[in-house]
N, C-alpha and C. Protein backbone atom coordinates (compact mmCIF):
# COMPACT_ATOMS: atom_id res chain seq x y z
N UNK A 1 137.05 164.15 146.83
CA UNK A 1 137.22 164.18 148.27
C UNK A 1 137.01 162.80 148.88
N UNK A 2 136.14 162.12 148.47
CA UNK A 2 136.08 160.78 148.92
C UNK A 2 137.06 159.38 148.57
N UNK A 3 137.69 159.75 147.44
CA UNK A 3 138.81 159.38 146.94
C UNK A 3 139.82 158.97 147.71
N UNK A 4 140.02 160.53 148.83
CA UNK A 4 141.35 160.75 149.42
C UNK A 4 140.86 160.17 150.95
N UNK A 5 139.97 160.44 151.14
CA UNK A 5 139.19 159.77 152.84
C UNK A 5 139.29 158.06 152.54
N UNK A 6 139.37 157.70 151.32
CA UNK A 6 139.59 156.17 150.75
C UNK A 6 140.92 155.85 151.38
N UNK A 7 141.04 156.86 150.22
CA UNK A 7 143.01 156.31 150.37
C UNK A 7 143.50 156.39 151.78
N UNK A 8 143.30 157.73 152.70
CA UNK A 8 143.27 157.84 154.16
C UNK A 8 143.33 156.35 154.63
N UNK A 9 141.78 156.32 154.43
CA UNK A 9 141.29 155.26 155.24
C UNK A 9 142.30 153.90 155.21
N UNK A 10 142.33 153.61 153.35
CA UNK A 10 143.43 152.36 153.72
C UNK A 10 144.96 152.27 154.17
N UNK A 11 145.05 153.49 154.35
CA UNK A 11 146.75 153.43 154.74
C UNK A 11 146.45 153.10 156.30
N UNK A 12 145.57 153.98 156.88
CA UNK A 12 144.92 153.72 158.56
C UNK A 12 145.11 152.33 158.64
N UNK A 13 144.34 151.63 158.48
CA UNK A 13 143.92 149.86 158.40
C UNK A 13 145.19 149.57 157.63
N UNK A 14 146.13 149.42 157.42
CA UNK A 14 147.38 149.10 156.79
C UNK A 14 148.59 149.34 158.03
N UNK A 15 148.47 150.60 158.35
CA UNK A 15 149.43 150.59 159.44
C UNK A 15 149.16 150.41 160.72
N UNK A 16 147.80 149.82 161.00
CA UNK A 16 147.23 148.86 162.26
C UNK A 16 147.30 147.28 161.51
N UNK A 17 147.65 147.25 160.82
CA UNK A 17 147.99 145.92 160.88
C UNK A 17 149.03 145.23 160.57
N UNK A 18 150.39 146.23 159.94
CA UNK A 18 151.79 146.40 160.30
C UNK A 18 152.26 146.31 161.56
N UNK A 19 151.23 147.27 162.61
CA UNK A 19 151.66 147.14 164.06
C UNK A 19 151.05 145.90 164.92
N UNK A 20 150.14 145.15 164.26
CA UNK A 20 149.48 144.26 165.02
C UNK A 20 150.51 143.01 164.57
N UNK A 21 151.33 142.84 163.65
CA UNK A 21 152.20 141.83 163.16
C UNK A 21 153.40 142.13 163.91
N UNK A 22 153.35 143.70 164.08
CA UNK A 22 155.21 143.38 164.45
C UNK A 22 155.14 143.12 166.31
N UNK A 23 153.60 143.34 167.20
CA UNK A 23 153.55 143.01 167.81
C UNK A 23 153.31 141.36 168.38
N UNK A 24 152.78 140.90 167.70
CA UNK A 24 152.55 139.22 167.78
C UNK A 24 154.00 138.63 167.02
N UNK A 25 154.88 139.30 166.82
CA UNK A 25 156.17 138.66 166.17
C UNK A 25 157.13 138.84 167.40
N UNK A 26 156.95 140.15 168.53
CA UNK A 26 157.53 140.14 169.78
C UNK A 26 156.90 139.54 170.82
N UNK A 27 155.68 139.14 170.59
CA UNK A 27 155.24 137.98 171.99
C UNK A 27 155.43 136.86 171.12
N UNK A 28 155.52 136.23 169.94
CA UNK A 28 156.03 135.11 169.35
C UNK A 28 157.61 134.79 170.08
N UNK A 29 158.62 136.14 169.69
CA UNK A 29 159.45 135.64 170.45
C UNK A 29 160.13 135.60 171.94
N UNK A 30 159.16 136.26 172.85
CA UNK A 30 159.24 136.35 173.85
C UNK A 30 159.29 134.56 174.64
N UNK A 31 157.56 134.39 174.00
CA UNK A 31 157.52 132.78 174.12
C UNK A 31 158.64 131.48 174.03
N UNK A 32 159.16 131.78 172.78
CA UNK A 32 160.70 131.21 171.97
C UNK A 32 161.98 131.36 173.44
N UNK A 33 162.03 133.09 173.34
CA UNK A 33 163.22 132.79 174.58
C UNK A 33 162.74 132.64 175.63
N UNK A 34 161.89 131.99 176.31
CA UNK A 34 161.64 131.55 177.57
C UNK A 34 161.52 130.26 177.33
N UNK A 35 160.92 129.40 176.45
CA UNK A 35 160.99 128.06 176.04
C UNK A 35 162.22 127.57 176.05
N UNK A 36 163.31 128.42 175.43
CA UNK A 36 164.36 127.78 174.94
C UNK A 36 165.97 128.15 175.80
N UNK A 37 165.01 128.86 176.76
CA UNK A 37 166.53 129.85 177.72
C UNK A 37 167.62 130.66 177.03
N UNK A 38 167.01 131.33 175.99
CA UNK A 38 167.28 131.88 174.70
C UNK A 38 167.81 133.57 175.23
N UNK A 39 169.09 134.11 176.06
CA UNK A 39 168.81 135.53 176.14
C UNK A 39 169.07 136.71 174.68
N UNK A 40 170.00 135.87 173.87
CA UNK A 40 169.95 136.69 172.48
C UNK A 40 168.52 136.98 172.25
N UNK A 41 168.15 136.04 172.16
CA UNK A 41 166.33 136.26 171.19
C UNK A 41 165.42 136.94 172.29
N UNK A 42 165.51 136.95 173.61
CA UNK A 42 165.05 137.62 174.48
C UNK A 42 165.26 139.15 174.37
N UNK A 43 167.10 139.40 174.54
CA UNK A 43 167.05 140.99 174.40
C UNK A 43 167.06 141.70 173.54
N UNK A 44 166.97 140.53 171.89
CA UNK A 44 166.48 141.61 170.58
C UNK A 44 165.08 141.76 170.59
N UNK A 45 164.49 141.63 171.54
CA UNK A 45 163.31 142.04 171.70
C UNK A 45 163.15 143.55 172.55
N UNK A 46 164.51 144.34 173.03
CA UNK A 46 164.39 145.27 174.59
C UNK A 46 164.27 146.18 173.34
N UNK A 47 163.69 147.55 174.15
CA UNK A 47 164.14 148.72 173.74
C UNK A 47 165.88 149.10 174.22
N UNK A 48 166.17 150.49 173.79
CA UNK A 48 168.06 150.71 174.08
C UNK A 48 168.36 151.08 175.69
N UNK A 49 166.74 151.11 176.43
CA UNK A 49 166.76 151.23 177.91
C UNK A 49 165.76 150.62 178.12
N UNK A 50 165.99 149.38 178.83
CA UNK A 50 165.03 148.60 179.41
C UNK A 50 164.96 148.51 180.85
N UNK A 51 163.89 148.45 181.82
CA UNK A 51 163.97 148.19 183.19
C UNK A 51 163.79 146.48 183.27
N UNK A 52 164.48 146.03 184.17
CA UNK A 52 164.42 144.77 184.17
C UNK A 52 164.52 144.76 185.97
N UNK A 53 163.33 143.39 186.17
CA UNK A 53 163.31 143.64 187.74
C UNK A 53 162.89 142.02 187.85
N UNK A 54 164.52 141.06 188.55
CA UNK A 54 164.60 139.82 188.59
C UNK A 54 165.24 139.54 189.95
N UNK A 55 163.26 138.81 190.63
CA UNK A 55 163.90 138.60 192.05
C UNK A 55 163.94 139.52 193.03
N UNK A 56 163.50 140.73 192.64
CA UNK A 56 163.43 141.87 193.40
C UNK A 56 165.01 142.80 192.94
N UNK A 57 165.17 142.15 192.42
CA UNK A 57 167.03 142.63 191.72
C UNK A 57 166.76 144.08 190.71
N UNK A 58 166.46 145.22 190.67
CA UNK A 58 166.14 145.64 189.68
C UNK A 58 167.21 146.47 189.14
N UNK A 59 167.69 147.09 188.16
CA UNK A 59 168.42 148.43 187.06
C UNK A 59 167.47 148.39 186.05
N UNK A 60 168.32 149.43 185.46
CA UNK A 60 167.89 149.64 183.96
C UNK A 60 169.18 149.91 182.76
N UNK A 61 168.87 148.96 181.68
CA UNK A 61 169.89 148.36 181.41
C UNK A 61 170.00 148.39 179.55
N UNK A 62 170.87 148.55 179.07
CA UNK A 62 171.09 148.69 177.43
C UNK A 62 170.90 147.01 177.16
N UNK A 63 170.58 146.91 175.78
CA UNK A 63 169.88 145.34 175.48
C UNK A 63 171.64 144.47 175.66
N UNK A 64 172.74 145.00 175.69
CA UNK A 64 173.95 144.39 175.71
C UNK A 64 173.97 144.04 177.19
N UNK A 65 173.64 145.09 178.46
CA UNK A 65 174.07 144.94 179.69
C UNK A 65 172.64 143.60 179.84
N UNK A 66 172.10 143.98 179.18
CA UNK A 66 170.23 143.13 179.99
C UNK A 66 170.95 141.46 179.59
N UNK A 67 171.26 141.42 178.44
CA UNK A 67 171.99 139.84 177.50
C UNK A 67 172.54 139.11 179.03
N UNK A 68 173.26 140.21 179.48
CA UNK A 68 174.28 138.73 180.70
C UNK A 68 173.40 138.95 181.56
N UNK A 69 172.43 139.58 182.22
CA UNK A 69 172.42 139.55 182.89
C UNK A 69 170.69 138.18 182.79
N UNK A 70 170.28 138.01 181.98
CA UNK A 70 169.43 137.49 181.51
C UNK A 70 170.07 136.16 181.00
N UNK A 71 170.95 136.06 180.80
CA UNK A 71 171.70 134.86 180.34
C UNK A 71 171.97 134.30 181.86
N UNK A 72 172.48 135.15 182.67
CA UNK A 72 172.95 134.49 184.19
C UNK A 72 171.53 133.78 184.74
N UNK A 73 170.58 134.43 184.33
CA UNK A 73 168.87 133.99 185.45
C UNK A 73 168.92 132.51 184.72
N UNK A 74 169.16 132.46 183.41
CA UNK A 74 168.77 131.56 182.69
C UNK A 74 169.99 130.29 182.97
N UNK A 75 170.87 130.45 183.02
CA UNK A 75 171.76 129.83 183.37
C UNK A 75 171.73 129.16 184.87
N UNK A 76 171.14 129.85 186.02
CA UNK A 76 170.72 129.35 187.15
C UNK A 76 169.44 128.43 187.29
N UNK A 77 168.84 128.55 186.17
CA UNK A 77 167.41 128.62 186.03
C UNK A 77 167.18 128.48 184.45
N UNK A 78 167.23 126.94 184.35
CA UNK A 78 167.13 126.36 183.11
C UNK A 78 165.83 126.16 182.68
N UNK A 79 165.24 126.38 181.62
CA UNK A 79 163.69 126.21 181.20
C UNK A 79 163.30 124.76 181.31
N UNK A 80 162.33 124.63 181.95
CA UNK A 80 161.53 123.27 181.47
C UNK A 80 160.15 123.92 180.99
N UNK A 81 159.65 124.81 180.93
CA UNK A 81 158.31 124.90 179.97
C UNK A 81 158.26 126.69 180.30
N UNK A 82 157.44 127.26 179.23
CA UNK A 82 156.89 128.73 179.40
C UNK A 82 155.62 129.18 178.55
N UNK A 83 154.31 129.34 179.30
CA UNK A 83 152.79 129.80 179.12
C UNK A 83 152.98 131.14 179.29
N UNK A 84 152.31 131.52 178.49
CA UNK A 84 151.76 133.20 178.34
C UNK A 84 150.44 133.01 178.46
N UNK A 85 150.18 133.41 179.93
CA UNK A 85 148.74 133.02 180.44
C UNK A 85 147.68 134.54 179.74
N UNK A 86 148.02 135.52 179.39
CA UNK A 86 147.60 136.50 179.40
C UNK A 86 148.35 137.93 178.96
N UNK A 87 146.94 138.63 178.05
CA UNK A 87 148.14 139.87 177.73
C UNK A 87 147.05 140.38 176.79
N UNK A 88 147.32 142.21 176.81
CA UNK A 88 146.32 142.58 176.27
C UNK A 88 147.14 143.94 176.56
N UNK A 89 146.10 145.21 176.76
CA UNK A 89 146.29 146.70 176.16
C UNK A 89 145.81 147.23 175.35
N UNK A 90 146.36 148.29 174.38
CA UNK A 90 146.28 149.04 173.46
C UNK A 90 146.49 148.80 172.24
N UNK A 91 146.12 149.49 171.23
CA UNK A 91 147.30 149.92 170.10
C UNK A 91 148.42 149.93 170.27
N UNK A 92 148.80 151.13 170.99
CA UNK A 92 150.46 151.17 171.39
C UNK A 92 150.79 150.67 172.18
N UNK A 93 150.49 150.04 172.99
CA UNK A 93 151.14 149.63 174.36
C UNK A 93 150.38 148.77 175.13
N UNK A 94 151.45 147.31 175.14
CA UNK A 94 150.79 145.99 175.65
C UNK A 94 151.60 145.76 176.27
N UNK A 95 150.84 144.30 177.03
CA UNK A 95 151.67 143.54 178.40
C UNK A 95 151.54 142.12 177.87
N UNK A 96 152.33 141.03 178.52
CA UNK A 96 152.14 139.79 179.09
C UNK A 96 151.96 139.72 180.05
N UNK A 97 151.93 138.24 180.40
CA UNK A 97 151.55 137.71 182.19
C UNK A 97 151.88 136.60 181.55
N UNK A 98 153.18 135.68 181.96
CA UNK A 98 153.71 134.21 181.86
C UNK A 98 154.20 133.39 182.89
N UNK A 99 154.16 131.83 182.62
CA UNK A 99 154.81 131.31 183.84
C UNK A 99 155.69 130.75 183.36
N UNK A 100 156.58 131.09 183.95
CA UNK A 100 158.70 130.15 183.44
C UNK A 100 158.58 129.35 184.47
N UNK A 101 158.75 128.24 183.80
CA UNK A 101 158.77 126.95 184.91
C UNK A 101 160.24 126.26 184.82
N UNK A 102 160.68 125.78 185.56
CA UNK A 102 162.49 125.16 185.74
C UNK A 102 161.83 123.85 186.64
N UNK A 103 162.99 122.62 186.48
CA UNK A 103 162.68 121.75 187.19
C UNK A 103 162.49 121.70 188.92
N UNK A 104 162.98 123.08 189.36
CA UNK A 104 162.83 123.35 190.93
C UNK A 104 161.73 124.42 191.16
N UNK A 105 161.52 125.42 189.92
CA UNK A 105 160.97 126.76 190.45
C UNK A 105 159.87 126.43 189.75
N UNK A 106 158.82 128.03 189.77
CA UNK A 106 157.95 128.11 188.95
C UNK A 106 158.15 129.83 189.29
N UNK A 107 158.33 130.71 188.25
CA UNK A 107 158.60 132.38 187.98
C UNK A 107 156.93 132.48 187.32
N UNK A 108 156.89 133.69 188.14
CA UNK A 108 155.93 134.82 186.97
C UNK A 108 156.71 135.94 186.38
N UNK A 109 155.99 135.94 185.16
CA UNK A 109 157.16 136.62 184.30
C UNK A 109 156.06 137.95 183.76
N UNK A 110 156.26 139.21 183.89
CA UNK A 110 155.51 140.39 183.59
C UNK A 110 156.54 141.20 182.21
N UNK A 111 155.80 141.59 181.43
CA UNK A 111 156.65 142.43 180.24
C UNK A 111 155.36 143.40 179.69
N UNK A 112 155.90 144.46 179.44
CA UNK A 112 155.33 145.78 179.11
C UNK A 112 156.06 146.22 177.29
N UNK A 113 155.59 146.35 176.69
CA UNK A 113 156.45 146.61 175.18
C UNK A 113 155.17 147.65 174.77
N UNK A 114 155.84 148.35 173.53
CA UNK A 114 155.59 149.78 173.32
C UNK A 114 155.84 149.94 171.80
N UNK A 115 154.60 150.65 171.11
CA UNK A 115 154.89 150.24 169.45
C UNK A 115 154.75 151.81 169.37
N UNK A 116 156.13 152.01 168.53
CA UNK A 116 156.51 153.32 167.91
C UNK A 116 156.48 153.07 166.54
N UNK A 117 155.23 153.66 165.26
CA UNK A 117 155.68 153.59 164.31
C UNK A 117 155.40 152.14 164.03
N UNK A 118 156.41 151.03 163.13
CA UNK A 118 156.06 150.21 163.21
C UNK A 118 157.47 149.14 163.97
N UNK A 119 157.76 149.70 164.70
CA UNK A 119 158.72 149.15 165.45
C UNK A 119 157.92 149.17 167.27
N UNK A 120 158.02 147.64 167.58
CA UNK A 120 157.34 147.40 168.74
C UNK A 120 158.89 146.52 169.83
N UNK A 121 158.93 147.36 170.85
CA UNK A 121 160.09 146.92 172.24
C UNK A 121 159.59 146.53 173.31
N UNK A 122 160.24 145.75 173.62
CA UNK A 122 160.16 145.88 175.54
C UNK A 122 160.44 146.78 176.17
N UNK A 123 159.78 147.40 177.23
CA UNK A 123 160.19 148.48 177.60
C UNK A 123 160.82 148.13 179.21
N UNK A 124 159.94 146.69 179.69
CA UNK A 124 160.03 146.46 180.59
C UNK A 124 159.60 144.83 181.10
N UNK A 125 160.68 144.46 181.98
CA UNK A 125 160.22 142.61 181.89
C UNK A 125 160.96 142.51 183.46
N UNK A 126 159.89 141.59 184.88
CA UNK A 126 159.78 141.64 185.61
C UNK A 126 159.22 140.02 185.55
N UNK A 127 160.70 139.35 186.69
CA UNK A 127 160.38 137.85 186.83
C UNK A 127 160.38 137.85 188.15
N UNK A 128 159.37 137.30 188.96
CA UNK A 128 159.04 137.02 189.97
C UNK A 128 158.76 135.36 190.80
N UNK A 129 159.26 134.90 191.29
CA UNK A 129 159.07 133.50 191.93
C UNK A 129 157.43 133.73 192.19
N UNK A 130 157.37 131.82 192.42
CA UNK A 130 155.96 131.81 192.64
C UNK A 130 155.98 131.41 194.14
């Protein structure tokens, strides 16, 4: 019996730390496409319905519709630097808090992502002027 509470145990601690990788691999690249005005690498990060709320602009949008429309912000609004001041939660379910800076603006940037299994999405990403 203690055998199997073993084995339990290490699969537990195995698949918290499957999910703790595949989550620091989506704020790894969250960081990446805001650095780099990157919307490919941005929306392989969405879930297949994401809310996106830019500017007060909001829908909800498949990671294909979110691409242009995330490519257009970026395109108006070219990166000169991006901090992830903050971010925390759960097991399943974390946030950021970032600042997208452009040579005219400075955005706060909010994102919500959600770990199913060992697959972790955006569920939700909200850029706001400063």
């Amino acid at each position: 019996m203690k055998a199997i509470v073993f084995i339990i145990s290490l699969f537990l601690l195995e698949l918290n730390s499957t999910t703790e990788q595949a989550q620091n691999a989506v704020f790894e690249n969250i960081k990446k496409a805001f650095t780099n005005g990157d919307s490919k690498l941005l929306c392989s990060t969405f879930n297949n319905n994401v809310e996106i709320v830019i500017l007060g602009k909001e829908g909800s949008y498949t990671p294909t519709e979110a691409e242009a429309v995330i490519k257009r912000f970026f395109e108006q609004n070219k990166p000169k630097a991006f901090t992830l001041l903050h971010n925390g939660g759960n097991e399943n379910s974390k946030y950021g808090i970032g600042n997208y800076q452009t040579e005219a603006n400075m955005f706060r940037v909010y994102f919500l992502m959600k770990t199913n299994g060992t697959s972790t999405q955006v569920y939700q990403l909200r850029i706001e002027k400063e």
